[in-house]
PDB file of N, CA and C in Angstrom:
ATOM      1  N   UNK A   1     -99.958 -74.098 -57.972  1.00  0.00           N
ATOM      2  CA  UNK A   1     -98.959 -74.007 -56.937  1.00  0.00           C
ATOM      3  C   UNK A   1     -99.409 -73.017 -55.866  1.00  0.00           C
ATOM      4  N   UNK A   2     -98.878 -73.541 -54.353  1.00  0.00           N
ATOM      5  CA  UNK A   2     -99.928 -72.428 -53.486  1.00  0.00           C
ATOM      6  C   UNK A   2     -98.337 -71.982 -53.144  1.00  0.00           C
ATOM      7  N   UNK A   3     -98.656 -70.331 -52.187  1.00  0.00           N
ATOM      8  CA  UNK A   3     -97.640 -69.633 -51.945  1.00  0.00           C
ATOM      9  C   UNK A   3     -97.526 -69.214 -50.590  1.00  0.00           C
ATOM     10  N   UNK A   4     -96.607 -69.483 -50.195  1.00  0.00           N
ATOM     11  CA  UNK A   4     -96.908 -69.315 -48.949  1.00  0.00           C
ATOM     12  C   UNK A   4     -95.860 -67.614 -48.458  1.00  0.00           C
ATOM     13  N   UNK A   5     -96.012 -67.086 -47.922  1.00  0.00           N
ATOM     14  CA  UNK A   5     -95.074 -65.816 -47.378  1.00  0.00           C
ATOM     15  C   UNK A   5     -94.930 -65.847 -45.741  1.00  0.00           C
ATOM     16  N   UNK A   6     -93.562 -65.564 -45.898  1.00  0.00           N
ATOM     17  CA  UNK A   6     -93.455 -65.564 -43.827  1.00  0.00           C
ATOM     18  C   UNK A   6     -93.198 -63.891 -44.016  1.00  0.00           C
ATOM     19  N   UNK A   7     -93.191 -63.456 -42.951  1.00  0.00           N
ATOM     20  CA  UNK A   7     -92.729 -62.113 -42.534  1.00  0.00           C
ATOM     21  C   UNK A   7     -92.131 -62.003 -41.562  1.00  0.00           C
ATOM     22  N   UNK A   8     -91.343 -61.423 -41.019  1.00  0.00           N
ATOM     23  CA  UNK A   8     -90.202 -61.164 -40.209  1.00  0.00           C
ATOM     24  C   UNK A   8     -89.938 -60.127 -40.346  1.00  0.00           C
ATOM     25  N   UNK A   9     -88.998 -59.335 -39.190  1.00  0.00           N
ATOM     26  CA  UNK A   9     -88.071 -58.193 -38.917  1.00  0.00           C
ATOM     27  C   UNK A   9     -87.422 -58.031 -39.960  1.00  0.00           C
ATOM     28  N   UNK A  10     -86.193 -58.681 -39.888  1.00  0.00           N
ATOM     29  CA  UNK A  10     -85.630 -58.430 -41.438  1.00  0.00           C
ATOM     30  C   UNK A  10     -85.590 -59.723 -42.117  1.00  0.00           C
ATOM     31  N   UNK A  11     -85.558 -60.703 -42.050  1.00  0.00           N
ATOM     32  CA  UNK A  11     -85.791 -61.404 -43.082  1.00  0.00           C
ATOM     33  C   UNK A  11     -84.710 -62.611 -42.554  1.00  0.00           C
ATOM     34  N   UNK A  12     -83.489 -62.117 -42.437  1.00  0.00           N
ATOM     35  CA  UNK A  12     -81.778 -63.227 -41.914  1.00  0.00           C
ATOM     36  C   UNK A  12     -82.312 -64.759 -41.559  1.00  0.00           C
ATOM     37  N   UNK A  13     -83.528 -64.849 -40.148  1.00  0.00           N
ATOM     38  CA  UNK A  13     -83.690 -66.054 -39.859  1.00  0.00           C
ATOM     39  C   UNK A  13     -84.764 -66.736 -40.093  1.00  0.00           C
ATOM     40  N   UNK A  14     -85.388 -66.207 -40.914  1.00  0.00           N
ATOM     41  CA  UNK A  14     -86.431 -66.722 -41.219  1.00  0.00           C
ATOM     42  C   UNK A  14     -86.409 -67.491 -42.667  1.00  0.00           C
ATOM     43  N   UNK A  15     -85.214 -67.365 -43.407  1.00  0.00           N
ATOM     44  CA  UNK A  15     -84.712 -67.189 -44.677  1.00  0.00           C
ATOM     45  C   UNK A  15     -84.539 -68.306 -44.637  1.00  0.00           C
ATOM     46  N   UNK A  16     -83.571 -69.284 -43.368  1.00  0.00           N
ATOM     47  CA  UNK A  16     -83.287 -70.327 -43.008  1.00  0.00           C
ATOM     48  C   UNK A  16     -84.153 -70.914 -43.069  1.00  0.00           C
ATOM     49  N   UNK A  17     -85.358 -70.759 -42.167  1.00  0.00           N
ATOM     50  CA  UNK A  17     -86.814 -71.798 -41.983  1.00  0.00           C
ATOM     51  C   UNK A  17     -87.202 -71.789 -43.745  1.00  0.00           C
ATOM     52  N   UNK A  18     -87.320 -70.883 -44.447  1.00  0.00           N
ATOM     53  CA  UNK A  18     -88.102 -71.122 -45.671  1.00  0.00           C
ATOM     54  C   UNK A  18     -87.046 -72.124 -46.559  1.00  0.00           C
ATOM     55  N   UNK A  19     -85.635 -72.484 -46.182  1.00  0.00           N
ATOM     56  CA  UNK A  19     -84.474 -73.514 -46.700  1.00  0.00           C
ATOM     57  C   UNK A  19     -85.374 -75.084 -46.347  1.00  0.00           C
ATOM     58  N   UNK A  20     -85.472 -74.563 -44.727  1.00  0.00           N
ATOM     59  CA  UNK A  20     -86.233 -76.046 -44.309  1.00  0.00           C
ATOM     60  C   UNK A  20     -87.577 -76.531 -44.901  1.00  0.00           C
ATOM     61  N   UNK A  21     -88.536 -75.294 -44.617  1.00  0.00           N
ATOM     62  CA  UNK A  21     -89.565 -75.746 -45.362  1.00  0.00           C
ATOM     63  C   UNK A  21     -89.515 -76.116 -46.663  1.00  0.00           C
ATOM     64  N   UNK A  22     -88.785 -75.973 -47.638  1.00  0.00           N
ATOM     65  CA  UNK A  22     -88.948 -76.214 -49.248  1.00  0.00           C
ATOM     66  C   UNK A  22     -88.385 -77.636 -49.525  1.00  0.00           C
ATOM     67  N   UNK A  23     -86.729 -78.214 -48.339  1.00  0.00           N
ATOM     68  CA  UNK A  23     -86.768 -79.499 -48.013  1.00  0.00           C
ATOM     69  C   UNK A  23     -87.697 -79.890 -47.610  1.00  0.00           C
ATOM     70  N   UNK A  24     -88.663 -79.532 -46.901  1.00  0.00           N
ATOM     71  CA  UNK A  24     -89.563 -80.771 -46.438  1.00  0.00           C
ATOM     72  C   UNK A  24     -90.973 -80.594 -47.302  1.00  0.00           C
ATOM     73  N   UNK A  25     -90.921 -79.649 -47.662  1.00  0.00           N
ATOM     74  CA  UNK A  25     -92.216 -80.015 -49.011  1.00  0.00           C
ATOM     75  C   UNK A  25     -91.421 -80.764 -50.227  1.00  0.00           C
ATOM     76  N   UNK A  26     -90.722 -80.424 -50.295  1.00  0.00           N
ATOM     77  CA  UNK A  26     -89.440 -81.839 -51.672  1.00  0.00           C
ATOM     78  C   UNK A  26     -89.890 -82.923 -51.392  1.00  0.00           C
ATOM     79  N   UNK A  27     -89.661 -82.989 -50.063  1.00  0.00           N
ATOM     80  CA  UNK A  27     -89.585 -84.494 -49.586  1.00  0.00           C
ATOM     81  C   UNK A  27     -90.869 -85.285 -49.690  1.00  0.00           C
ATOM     82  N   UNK A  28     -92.181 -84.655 -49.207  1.00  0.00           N
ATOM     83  CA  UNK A  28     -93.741 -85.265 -49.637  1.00  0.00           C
ATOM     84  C   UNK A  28     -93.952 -84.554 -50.739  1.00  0.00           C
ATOM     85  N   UNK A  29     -93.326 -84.430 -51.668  1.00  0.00           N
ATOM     86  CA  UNK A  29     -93.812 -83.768 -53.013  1.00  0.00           C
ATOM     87  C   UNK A  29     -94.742 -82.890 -53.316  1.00  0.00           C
ATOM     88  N   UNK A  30     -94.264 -81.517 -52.266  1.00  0.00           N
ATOM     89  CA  UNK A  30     -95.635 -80.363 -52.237  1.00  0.00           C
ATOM     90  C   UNK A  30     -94.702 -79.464 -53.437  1.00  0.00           C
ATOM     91  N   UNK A  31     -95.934 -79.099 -54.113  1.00  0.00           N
ATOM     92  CA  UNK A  31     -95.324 -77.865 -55.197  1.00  0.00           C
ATOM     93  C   UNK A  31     -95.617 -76.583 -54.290  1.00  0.00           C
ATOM     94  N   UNK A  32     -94.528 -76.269 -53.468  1.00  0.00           N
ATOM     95  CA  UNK A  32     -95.532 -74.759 -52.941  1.00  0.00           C
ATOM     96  C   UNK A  32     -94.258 -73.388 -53.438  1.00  0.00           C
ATOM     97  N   UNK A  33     -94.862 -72.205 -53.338  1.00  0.00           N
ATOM     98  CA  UNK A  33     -93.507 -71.343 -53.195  1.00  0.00           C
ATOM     99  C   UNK A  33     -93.374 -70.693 -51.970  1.00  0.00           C
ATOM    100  N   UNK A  34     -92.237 -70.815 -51.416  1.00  0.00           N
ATOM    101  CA  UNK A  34     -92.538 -70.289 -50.072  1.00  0.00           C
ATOM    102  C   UNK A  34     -91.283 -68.826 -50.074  1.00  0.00           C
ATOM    103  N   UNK A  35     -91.321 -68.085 -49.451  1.00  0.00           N
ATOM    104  CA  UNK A  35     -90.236 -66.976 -49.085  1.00  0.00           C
ATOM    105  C   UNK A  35     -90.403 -66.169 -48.051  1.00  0.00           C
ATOM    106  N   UNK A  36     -89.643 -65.496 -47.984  1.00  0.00           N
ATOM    107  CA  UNK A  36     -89.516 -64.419 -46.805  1.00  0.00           C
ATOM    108  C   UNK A  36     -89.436 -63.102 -47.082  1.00  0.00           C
ATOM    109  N   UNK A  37     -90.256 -62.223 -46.304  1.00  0.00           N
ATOM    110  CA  UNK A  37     -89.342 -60.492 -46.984  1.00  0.00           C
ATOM    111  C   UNK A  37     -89.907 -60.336 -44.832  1.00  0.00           C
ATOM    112  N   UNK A  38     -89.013 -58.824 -45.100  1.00  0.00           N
ATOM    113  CA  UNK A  38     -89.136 -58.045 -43.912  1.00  0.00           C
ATOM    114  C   UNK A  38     -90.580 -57.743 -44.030  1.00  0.00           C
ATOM    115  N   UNK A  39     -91.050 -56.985 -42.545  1.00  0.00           N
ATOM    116  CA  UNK A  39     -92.457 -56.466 -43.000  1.00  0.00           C
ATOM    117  C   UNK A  39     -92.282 -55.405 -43.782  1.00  0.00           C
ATOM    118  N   UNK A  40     -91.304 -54.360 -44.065  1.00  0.00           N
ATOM    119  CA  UNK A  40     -91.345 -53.512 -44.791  1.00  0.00           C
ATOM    120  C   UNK A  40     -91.779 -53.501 -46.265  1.00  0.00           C
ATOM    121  N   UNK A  41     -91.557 -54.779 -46.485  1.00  0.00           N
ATOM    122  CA  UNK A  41     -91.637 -55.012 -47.996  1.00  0.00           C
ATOM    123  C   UNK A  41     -93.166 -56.289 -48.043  1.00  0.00           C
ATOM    124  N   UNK A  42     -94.175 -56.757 -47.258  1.00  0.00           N
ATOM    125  CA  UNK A  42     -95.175 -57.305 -47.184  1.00  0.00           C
ATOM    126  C   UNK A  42     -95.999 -56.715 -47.809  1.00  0.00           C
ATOM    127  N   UNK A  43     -96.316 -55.478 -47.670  1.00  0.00           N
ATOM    128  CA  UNK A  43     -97.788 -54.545 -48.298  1.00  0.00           C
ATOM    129  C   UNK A  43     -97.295 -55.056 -49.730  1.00  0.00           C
ATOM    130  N   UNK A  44     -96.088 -55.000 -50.407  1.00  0.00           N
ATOM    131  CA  UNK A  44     -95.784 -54.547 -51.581  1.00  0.00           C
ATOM    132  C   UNK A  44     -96.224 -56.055 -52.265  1.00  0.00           C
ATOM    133  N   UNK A  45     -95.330 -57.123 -51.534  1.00  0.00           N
ATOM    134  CA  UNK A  45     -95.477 -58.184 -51.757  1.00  0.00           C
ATOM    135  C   UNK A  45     -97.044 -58.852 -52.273  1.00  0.00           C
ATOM    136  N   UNK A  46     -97.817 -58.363 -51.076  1.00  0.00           N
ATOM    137  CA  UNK A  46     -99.157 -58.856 -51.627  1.00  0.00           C
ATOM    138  C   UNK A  46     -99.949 -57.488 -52.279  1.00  0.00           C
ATOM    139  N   UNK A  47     -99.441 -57.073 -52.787  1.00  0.00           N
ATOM    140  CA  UNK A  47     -99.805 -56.354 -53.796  1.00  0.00           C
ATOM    141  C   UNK A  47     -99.530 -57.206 -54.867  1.00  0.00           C
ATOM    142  N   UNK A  48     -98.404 -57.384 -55.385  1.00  0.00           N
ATOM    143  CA  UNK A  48     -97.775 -57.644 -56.432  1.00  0.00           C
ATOM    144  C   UNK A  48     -98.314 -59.444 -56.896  1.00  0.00           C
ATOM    145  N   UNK A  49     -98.301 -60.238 -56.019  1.00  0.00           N
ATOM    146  CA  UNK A  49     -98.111 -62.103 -56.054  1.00  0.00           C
ATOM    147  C   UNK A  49     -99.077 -62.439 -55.496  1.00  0.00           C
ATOM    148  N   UNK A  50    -100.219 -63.708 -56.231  1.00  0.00           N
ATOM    149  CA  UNK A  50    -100.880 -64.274 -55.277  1.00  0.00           C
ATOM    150  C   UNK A  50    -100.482 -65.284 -54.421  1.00  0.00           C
ATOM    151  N   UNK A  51    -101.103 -64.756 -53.185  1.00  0.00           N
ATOM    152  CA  UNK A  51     -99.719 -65.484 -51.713  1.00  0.00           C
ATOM    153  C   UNK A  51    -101.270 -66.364 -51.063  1.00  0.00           C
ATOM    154  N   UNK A  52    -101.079 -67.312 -51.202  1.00  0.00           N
ATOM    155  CA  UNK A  52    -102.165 -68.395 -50.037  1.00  0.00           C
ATOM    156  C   UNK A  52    -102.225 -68.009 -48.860  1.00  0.00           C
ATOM    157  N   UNK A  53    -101.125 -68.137 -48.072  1.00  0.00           N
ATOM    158  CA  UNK A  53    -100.900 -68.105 -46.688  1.00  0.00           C
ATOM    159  C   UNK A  53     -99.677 -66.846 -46.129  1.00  0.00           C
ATOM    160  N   UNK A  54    -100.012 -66.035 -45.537  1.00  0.00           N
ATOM    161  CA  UNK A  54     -98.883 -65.345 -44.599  1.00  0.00           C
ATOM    162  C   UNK A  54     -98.683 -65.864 -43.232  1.00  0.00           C
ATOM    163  N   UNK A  55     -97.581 -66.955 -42.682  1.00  0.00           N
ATOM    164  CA  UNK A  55     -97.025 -66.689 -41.753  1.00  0.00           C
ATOM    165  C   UNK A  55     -96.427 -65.425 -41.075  1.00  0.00           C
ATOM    166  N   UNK A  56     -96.489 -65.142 -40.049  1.00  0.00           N
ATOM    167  CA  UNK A  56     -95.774 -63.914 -38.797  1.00  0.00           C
ATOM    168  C   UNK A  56     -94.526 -64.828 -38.220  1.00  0.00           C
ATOM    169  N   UNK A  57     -93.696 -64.431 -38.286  1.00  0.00           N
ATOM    170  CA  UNK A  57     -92.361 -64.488 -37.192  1.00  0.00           C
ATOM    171  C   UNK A  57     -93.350 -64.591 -35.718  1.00  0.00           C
ATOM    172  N   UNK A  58     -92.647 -64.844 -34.994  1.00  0.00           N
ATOM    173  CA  UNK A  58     -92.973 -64.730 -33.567  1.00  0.00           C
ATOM    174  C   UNK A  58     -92.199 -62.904 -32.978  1.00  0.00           C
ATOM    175  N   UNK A  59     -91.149 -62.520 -33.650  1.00  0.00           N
ATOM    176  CA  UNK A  59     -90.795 -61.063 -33.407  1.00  0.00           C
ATOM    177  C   UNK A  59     -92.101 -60.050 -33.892  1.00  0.00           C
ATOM    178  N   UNK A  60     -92.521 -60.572 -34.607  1.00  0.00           N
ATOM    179  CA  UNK A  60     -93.919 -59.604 -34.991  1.00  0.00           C
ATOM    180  C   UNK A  60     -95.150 -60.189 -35.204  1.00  0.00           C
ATOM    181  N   UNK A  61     -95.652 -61.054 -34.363  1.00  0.00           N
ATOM    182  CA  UNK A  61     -96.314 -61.374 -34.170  1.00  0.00           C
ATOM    183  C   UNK A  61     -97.331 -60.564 -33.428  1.00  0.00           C
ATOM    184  N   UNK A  62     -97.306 -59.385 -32.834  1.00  0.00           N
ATOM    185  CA  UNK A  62     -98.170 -58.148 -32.668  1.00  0.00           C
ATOM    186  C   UNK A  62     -98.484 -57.746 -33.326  1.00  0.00           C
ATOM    187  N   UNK A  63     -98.090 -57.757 -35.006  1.00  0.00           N
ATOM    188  CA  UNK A  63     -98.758 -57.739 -36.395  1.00  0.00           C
ATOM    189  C   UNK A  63    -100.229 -58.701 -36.687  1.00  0.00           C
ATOM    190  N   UNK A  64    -100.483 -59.495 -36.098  1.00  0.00           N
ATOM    191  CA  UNK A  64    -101.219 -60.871 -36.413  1.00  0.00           C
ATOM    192  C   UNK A  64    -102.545 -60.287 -36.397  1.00  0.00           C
ATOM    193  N   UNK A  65    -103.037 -59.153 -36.042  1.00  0.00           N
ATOM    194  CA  UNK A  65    -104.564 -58.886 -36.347  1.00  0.00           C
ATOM    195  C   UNK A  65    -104.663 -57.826 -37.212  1.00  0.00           C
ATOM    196  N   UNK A  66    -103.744 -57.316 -37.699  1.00  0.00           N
ATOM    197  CA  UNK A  66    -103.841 -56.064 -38.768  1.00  0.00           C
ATOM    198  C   UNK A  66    -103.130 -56.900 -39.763  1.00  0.00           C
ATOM    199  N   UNK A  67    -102.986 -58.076 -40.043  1.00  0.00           N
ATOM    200  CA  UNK A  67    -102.481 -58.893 -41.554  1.00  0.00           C
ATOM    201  C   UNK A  67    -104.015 -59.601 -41.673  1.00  0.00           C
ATOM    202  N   UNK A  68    -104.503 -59.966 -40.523  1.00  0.00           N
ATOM    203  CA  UNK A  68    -105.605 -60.580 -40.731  1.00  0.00           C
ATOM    204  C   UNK A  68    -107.054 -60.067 -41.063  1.00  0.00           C
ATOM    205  N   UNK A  69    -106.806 -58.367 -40.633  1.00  0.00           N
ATOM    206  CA  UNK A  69    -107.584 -57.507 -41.116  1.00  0.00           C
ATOM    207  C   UNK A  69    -107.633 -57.443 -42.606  1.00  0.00           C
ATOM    208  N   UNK A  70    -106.623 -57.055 -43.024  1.00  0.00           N
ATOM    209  CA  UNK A  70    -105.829 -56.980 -44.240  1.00  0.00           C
ATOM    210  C   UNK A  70    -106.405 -57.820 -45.423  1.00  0.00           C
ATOM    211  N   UNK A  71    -106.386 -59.406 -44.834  1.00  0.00           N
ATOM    212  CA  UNK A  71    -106.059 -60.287 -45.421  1.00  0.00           C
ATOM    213  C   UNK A  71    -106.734 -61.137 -46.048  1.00  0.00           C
ATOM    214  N   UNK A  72    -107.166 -61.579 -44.605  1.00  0.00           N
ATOM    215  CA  UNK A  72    -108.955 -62.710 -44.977  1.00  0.00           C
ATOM    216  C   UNK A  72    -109.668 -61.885 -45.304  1.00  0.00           C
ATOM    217  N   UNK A  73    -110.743 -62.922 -45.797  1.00  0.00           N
ATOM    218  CA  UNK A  73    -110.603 -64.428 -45.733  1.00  0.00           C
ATOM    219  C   UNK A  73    -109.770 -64.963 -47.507  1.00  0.00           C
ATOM    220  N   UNK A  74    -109.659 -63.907 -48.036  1.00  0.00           N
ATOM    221  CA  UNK A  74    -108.969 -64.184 -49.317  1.00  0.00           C
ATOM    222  C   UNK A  74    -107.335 -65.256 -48.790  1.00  0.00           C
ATOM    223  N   UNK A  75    -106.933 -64.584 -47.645  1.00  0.00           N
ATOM    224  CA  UNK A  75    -105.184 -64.935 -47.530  1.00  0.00           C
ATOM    225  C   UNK A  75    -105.401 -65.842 -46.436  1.00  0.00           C
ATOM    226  N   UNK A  76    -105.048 -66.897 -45.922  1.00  0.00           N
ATOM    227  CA  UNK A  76    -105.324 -67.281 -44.996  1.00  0.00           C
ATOM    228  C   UNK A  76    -103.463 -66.810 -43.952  1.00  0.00           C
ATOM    229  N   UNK A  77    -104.049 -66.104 -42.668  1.00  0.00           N
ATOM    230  CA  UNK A  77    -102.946 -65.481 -41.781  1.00  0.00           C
ATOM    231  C   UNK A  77    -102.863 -66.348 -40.377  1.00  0.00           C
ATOM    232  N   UNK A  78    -101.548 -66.554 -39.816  1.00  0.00           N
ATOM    233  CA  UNK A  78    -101.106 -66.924 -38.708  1.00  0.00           C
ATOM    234  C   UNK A  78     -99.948 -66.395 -38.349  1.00  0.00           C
ATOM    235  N   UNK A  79     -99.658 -66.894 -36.764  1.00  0.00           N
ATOM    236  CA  UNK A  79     -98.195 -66.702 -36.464  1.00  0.00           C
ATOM    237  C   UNK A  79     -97.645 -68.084 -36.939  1.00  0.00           C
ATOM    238  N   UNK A  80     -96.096 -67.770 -36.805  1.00  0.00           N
ATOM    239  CA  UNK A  80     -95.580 -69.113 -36.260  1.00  0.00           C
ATOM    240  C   UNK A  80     -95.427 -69.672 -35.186  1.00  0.00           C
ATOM    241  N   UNK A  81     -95.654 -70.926 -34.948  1.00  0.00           N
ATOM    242  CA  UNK A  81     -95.336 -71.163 -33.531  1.00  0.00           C
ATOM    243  C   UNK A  81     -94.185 -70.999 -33.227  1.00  0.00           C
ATOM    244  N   UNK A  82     -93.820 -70.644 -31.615  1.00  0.00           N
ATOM    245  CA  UNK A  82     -92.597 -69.700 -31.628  1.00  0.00           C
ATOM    246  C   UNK A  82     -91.544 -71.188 -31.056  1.00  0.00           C
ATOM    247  N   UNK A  83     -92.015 -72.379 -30.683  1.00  0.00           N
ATOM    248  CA  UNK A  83     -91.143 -73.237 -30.299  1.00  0.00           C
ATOM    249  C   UNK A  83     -90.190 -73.837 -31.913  1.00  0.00           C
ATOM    250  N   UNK A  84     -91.564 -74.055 -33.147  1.00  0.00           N
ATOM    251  CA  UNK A  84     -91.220 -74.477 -34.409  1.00  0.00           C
ATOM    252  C   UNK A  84     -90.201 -73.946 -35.206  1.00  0.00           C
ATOM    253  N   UNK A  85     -90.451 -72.702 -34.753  1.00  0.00           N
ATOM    254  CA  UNK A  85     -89.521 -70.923 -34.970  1.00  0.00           C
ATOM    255  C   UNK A  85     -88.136 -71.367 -34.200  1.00  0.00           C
ATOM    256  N   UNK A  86     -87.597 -71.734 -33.169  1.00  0.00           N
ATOM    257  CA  UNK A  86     -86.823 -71.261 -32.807  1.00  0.00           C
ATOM    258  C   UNK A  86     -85.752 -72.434 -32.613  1.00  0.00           C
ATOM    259  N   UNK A  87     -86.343 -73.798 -33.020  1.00  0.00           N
ATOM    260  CA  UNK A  87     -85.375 -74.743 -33.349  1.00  0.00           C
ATOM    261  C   UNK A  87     -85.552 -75.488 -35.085  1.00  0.00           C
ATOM    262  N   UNK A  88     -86.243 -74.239 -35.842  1.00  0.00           N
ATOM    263  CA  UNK A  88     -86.103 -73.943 -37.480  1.00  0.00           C
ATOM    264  C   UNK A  88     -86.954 -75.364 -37.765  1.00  0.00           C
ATOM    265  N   UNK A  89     -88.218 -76.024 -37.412  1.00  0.00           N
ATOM    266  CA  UNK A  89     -88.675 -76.853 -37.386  1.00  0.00           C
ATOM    267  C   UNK A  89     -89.666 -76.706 -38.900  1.00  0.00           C
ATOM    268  N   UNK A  90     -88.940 -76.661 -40.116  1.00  0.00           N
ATOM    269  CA  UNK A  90     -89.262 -76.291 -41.747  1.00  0.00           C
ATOM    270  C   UNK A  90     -90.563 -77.432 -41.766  1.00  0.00           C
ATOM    271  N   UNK A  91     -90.445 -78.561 -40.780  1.00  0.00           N
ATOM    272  CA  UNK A  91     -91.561 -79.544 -41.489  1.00  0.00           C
ATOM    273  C   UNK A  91     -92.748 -79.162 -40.897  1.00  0.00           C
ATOM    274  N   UNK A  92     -92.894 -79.014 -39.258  1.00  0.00           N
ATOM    275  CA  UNK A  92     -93.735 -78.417 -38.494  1.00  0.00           C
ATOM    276  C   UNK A  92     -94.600 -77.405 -39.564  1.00  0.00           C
ATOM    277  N   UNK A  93     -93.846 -76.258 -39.537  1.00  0.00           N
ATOM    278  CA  UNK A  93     -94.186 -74.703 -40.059  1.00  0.00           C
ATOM    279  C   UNK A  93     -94.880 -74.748 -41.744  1.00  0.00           C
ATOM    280  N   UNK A  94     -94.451 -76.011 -42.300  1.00  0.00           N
ATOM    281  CA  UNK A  94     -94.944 -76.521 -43.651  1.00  0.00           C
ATOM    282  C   UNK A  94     -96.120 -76.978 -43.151  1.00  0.00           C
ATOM    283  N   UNK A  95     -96.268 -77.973 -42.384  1.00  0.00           N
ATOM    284  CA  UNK A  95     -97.597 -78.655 -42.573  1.00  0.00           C
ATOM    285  C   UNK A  95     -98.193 -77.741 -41.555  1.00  0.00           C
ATOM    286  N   UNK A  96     -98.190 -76.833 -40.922  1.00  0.00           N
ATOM    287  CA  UNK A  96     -99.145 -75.768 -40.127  1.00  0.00           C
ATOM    288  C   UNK A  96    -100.074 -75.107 -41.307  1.00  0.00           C
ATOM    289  N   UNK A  97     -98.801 -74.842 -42.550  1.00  0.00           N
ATOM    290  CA  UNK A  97     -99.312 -73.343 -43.597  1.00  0.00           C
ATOM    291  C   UNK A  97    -100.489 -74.638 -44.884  1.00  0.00           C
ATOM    292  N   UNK A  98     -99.687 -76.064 -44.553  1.00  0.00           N
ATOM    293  CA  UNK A  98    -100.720 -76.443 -45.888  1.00  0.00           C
ATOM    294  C   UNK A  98    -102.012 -76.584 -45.049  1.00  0.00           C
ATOM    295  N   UNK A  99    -101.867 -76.901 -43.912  1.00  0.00           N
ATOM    296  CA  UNK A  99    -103.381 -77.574 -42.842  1.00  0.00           C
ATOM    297  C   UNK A  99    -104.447 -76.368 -43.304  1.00  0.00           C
ATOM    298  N   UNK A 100    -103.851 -74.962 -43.035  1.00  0.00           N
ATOM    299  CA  UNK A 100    -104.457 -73.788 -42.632  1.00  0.00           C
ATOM    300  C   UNK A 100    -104.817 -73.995 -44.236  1.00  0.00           C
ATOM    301  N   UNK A 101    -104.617 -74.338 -45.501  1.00  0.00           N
ATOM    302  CA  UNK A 101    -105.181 -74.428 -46.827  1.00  0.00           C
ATOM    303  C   UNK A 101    -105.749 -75.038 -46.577  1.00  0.00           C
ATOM    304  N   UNK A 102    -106.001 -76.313 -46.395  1.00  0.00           N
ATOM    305  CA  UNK A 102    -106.937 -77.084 -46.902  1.00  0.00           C
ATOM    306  C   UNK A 102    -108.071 -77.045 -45.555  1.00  0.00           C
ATOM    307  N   UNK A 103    -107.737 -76.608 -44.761  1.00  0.00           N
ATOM    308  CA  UNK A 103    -108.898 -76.629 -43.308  1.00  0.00           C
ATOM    309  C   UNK A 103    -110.271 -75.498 -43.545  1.00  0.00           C
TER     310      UNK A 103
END
């Protein structure tokens, strides 16, 4: 099972998108785990879980080269796109995080 992590400010709307994304991996039958934490709680997170992919919010998306420092090439890191982001587009933001696996 791959894992995917978003990060966000605090977590409220992004919580939503990870509702959408898990419908739309149901729906083509992806086993993934996906969730959300604030950035406050990210270091801890990938400490703790092996995470495939970290999505960025578009609010912290000025984060995107110090996760990627961080990260790769073990984690594969992006933003979200901020249009996919902001009308909660769960299928978009799914098949962005599996592409970035298997690419």
């Amino acid at each position: 099972m791959k894992t995917i992590m978003l990060v966000c400010n605090a977590g409220m709307s992004t919580s939503m998108l990870v509702t959408k994304m898990q419908t739309a991996a149901a729906e083509i039958g992806e086993e993934v785990d996906i969730f959300a934490v604030p950035v406050s709680e990210a270091d801890h997170e990938l400490a703790d879980k092996r995470i495939d992919v970290v999505l960025l919010g578009p609010q912290v998306k000025f984060l995107l080269n110090e996760f990627k420092e961080k990260c790769e090439p073990a984690i594969k890191v992006d933003a979200i796109n901020m249009m996919d982001y902001g009308v909660m587009n769960g299928k978009n933001v799914l098949n962005t995080a599996l592409s970035m696996l298997n690419g």
